[in-house]
Protein backbone atom coordinates (compact mmCIF):
# COMPACT_ATOMS: atom_id res chain seq x y z
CA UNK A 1 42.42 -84.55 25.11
CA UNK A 2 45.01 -84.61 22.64
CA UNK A 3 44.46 -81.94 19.82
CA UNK A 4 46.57 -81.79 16.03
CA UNK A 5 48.59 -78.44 16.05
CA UNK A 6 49.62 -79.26 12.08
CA UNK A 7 48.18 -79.50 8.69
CA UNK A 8 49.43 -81.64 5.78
CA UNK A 9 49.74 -79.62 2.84
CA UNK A 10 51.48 -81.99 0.52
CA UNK A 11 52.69 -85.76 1.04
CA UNK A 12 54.70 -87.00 -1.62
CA UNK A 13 53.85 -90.11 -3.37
CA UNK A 14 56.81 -92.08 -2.75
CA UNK A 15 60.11 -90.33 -0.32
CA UNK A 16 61.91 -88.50 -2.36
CA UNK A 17 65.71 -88.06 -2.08
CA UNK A 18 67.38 -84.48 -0.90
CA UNK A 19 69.05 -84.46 -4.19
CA UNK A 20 66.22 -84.49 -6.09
CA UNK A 21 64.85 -81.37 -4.47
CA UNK A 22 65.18 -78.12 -5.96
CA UNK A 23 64.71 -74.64 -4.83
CA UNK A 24 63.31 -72.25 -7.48
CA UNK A 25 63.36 -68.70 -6.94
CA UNK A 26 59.91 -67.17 -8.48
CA UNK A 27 59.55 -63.62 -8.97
CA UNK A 28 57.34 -61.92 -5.58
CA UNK A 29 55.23 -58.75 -6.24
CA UNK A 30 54.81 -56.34 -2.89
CA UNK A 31 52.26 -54.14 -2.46
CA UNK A 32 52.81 -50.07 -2.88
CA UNK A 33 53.63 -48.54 0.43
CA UNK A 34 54.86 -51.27 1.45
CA UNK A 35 58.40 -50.29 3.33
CA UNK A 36 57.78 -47.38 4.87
CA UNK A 37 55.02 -49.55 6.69
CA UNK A 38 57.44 -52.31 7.49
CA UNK A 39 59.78 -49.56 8.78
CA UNK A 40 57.65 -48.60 11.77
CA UNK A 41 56.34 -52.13 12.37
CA UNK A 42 59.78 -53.76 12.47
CA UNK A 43 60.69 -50.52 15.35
CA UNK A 44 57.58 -51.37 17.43
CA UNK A 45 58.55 -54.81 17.73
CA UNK A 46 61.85 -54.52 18.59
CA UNK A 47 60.72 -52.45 21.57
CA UNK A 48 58.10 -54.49 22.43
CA UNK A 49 60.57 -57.27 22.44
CA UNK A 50 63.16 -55.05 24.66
CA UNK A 51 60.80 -54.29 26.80
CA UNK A 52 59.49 -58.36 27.16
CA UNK A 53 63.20 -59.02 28.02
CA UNK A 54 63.52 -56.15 30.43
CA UNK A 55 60.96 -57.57 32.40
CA UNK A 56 63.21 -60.62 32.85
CA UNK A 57 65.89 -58.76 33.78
CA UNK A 58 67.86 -59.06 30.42
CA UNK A 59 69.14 -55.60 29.36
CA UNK A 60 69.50 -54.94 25.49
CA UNK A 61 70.40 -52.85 23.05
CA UNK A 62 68.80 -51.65 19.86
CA UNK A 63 71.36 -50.83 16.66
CA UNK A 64 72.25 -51.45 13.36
CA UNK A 65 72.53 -55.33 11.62
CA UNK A 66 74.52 -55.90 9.24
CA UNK A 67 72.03 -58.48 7.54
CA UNK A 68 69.08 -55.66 7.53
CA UNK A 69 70.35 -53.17 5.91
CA UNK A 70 68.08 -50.01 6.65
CA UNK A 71 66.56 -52.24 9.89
CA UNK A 72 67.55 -52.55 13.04
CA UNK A 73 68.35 -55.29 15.53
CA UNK A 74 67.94 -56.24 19.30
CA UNK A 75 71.23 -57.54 21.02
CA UNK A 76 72.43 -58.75 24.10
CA UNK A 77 75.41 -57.57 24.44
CA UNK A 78 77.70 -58.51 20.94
CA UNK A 79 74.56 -61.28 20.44
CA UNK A 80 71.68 -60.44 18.14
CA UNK A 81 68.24 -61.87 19.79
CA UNK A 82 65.97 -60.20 17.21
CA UNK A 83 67.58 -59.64 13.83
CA UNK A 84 65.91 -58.56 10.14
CA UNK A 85 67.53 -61.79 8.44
CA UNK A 86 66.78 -62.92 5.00
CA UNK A 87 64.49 -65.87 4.15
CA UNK A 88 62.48 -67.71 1.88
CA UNK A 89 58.97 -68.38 1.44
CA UNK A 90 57.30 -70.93 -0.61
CA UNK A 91 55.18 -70.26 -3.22
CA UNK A 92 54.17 -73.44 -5.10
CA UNK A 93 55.51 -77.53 -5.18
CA UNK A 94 55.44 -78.51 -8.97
CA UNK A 95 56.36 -82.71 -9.15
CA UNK A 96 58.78 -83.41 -12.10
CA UNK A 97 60.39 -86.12 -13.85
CA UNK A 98 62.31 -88.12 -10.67
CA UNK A 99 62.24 -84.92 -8.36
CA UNK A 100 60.30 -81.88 -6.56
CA UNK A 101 60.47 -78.40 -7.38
CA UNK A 102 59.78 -75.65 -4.65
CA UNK A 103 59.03 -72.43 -5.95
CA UNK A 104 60.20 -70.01 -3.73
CA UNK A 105 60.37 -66.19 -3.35
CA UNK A 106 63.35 -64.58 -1.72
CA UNK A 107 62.06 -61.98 1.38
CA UNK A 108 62.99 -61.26 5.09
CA UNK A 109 61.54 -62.43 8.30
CA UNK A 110 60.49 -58.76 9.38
CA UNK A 111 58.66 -58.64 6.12
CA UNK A 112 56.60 -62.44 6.63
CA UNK A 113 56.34 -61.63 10.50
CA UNK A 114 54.13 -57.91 9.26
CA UNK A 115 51.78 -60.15 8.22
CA UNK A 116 50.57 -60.49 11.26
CA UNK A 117 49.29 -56.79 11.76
CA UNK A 118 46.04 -56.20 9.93
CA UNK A 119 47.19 -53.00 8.09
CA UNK A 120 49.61 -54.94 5.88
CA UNK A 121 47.73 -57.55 5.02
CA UNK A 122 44.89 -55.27 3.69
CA UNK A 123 47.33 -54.18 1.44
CA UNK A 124 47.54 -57.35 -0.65
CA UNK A 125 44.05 -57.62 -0.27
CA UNK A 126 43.36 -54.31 -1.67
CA UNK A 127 46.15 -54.09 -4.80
CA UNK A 128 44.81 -57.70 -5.28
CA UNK A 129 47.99 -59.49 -4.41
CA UNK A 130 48.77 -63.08 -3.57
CA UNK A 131 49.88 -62.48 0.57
CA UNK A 132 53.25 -64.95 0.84
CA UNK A 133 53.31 -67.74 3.71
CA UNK A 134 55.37 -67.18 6.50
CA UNK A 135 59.15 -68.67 6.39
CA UNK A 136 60.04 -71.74 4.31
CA UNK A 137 61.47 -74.32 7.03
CA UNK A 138 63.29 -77.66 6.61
CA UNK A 139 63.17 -80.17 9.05
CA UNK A 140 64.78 -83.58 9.37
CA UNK A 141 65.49 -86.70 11.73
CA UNK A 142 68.82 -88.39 11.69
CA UNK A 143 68.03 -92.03 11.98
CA UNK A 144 70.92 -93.57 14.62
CA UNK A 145 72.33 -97.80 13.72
CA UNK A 146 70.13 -98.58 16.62
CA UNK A 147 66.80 -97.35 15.26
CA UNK A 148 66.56 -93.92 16.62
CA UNK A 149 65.22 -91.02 15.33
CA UNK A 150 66.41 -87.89 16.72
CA UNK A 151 64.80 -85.06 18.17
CA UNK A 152 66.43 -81.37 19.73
CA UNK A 153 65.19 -79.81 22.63
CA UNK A 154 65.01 -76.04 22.27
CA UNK A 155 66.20 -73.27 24.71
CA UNK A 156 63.94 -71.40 27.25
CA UNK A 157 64.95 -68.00 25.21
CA UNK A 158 63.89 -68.80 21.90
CA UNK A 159 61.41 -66.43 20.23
CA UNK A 160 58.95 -69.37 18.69
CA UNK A 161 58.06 -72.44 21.09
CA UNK A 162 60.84 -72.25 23.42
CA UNK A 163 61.37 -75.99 25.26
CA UNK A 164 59.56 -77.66 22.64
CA UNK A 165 61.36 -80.61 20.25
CA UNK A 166 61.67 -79.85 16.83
CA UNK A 167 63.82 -82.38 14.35
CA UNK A 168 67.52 -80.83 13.29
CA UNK A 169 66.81 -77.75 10.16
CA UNK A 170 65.50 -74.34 10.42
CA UNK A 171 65.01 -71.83 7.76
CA UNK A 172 67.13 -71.23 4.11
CA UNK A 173 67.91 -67.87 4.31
CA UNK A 174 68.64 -67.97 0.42
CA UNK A 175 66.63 -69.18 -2.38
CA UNK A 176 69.60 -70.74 -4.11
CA UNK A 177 69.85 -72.97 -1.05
CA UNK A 178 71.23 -76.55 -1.42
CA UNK A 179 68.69 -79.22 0.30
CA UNK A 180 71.27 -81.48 1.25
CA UNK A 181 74.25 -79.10 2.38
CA UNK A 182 71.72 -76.96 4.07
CA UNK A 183 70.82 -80.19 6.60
CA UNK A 184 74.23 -81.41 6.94
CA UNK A 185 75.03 -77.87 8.26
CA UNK A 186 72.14 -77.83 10.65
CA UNK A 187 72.72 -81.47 11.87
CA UNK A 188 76.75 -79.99 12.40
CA UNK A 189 75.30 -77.21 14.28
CA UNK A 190 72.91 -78.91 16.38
CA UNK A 191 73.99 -82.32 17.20
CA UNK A 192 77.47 -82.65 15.83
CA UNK A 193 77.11 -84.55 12.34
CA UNK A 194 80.45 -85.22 11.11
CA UNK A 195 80.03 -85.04 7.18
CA UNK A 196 82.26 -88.65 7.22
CA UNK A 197 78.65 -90.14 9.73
CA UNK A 198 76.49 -90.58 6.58
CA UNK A 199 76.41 -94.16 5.06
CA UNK A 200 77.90 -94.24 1.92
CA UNK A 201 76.32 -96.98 0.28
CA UNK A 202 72.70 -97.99 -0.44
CA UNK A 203 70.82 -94.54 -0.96
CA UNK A 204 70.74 -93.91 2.67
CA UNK A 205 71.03 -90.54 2.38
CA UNK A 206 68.70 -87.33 3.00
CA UNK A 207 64.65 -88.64 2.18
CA UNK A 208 62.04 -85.96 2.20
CA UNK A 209 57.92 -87.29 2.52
CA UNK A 210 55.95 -83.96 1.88
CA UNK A 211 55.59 -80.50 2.94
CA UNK A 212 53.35 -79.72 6.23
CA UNK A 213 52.43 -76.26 7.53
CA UNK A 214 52.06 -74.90 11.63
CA UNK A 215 48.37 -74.65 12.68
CA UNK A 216 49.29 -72.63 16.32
CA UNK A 217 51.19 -69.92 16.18
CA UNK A 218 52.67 -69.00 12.65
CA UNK A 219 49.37 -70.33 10.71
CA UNK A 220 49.91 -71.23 6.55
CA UNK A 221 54.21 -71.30 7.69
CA UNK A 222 55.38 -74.56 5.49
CA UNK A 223 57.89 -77.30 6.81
CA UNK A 224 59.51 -79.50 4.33
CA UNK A 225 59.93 -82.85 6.35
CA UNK A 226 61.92 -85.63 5.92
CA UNK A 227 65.04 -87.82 7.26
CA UNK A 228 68.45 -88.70 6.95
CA UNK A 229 70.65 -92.14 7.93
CA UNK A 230 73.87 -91.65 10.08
CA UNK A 231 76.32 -94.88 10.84
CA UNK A 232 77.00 -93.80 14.50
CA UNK A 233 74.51 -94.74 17.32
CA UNK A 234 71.95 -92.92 19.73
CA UNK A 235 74.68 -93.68 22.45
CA UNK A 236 76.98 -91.50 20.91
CA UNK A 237 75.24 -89.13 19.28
CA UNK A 238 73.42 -88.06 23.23
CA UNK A 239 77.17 -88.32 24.43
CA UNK A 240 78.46 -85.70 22.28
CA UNK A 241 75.51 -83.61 22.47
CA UNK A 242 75.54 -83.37 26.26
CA UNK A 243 79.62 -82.94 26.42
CA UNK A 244 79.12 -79.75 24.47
CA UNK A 245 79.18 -77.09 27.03
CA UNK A 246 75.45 -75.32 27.92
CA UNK A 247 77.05 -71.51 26.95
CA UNK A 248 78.36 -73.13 23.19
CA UNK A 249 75.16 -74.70 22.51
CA UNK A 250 72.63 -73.71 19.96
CA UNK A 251 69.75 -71.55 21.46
CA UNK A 252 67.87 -74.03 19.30
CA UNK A 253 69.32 -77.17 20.04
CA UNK A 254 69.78 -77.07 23.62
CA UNK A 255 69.15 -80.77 24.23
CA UNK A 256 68.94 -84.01 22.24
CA UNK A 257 65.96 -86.67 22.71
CA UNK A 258 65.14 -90.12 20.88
CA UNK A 259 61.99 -91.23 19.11
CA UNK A 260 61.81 -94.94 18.38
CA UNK A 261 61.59 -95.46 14.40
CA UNK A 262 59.36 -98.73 15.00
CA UNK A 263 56.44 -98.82 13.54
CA UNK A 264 54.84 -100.01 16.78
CA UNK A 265 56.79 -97.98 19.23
CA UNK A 266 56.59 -95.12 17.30
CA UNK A 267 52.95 -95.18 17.02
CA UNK A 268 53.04 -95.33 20.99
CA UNK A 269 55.18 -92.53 21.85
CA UNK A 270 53.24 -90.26 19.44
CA UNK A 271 50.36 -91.18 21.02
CA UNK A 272 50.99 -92.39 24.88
CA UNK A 273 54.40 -91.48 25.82
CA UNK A 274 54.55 -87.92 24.27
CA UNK A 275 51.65 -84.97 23.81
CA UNK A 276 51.61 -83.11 20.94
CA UNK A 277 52.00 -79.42 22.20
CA UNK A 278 55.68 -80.67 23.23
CA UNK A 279 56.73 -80.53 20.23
CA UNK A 280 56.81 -77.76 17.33
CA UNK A 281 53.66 -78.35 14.90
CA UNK A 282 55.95 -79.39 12.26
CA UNK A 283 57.95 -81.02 14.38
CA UNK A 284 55.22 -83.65 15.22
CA UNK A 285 53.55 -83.61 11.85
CA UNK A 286 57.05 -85.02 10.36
CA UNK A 287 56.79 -88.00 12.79
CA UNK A 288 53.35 -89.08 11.69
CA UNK A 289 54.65 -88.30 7.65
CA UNK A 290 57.66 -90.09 8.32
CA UNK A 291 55.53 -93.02 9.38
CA UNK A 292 53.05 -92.62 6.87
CA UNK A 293 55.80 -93.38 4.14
CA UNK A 294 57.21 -95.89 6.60
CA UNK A 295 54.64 -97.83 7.98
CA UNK A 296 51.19 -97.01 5.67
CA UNK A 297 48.76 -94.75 5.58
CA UNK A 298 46.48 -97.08 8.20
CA UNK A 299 49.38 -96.14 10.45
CA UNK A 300 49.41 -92.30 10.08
CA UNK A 301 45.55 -92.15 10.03
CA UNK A 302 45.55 -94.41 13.53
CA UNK A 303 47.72 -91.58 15.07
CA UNK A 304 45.71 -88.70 14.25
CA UNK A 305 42.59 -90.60 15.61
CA UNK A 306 43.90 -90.93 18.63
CA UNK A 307 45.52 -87.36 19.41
CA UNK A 308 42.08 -85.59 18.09
């Protein structure tokens, strides 16, 4: 029995182009008593987290970060593998004339992850405060000349759904992020984009479809989804991928997978080929948007039928 690990919190009427989207940093309100409560929760994680890797027989060491600034860090050795980073959560998604705002709040993952514990979020509940959604994400699909869309395979270490497939993105750590440069970084990163691989000509650029949000493990945490056209095949791109030694690949991006981008195929793999707890809620939900836009909404509504 197949079961939907997403929600769709906003499909946009038509696919809108990376260009056209634009981060908006809101003001964010947080409650009294806030940090010195983040302070000890942030500390208990980190040892619960050293201890989780102990048991594996990975030895670590908690210090000083220099993105956290009075918080700590877990690393291996000189690598951080739990860090208090800066990110971005979204607040609203305002339409406007040929574009998409996102109205987002700057904050930091050990902040959004508190959430979690029961204490903190009484005390939005209690001061009467708006709690914020967990991490703003962006996630994409380059689209290969031979009709592929392209998926990454994460590592066995990472904290959140380690071995799943997720598209190419992750999270803005800034609210003055760049759509666009922010995906051609990640696709650089993870599959080896060249900036000089994205058609030129006929608007094939970045496309987003809508915003979707994780139903499994980080509930209410937002995705925005879309894809992007390269003018290099899957061939090459897999080639690449796999040529890049294990040790210099992303914990992330570990591996490389194809999706067909044919309406019919697609609609098979989603639903024959593939289960949905292999891939990342948003992950999967920005295969079914992407067809949605693609193929009709007949299409998208056929796929969740048959995976509930």
């Amino acid at each position: 029995m197949h079961t939907r690990t997403w929600n769709v919190l906003n499909v946009f009427e038509r696919p809108i182009k990376g260009e056209e989207i634009r981060l908006v940093d809101t003001p964010m309100v947080t409650p009294a008593g806030m940090d010195e409560l983040l302070q000890a929760n942030w500390d208990a994680q980190l040892k619960k987290k050293q201890a989780d890797l102990a048991a594996q027989g990975i030895n670590t060491e908690i210090r000083q970060h220099y993105q956290g600034g009075e918080l700590a860090a877990l690393h291996e050795g000189d690598k951080p593998k739990m860090w208090p980073g800066p990110a971005v959560t979204l607040r609203d998604v305002q339409p406007r004339n040929a574009g998409i705002d996102l109205l987002v709040s700057q904050t930091s993952f050990p902040a959004i992850d508190a959430l979690k514990d029961k204490t903190f979020s009484e005390l939005y509940e209690t001061q009467g405060i708006t709690k914020p959604r967990p991490a703003l994400a962006i996630c994409t699909y380059a689209i290969t000349t031979d009709g592929m869309l392209a998926l990454t395979v994460r590592g066995a270490r990472t904290n959140m759904y380690p071995g799943r497939l997720y598209g190419q993105g992750g999270n803005p750590r800034s609210t003055n992020t760049n759509v666009v440069e922010h995906q051609k970084a990640e696709n650089k990163d993870e599959i080896l984009v060249q900036d000089n691989e994205y058609p030129v000509n006929g608007g094939r650029g970045f496309w987003f479809g809508g915003i979707v949000e994780d139903n499994e493990q980080l509930p209410r945490k937002t995705d925005l989804v879309g894809w992007c056209y390269l003018n290099i095949d899957s061939k090459t791109l897999k080639g690449r991928s796999y040529e890049r030694p294990m040790e210099k690949r992303p914990n992330d991006a570990v591996g490389i997978v194809f999706a067909p981008a044919k309406e019919g195929p697609l609609l098979d793999y989603l639903t024959k080929t593939t289960h949905p707890v292999q891939f990342c809620p948003p992950a999967h939900a920005g295969l079914v948007v992407y067809g949605l836009h693609k193929f009709g909404n007949e299409w998208a509504q056929n796929v969740i039928k048959k995976i509930e």
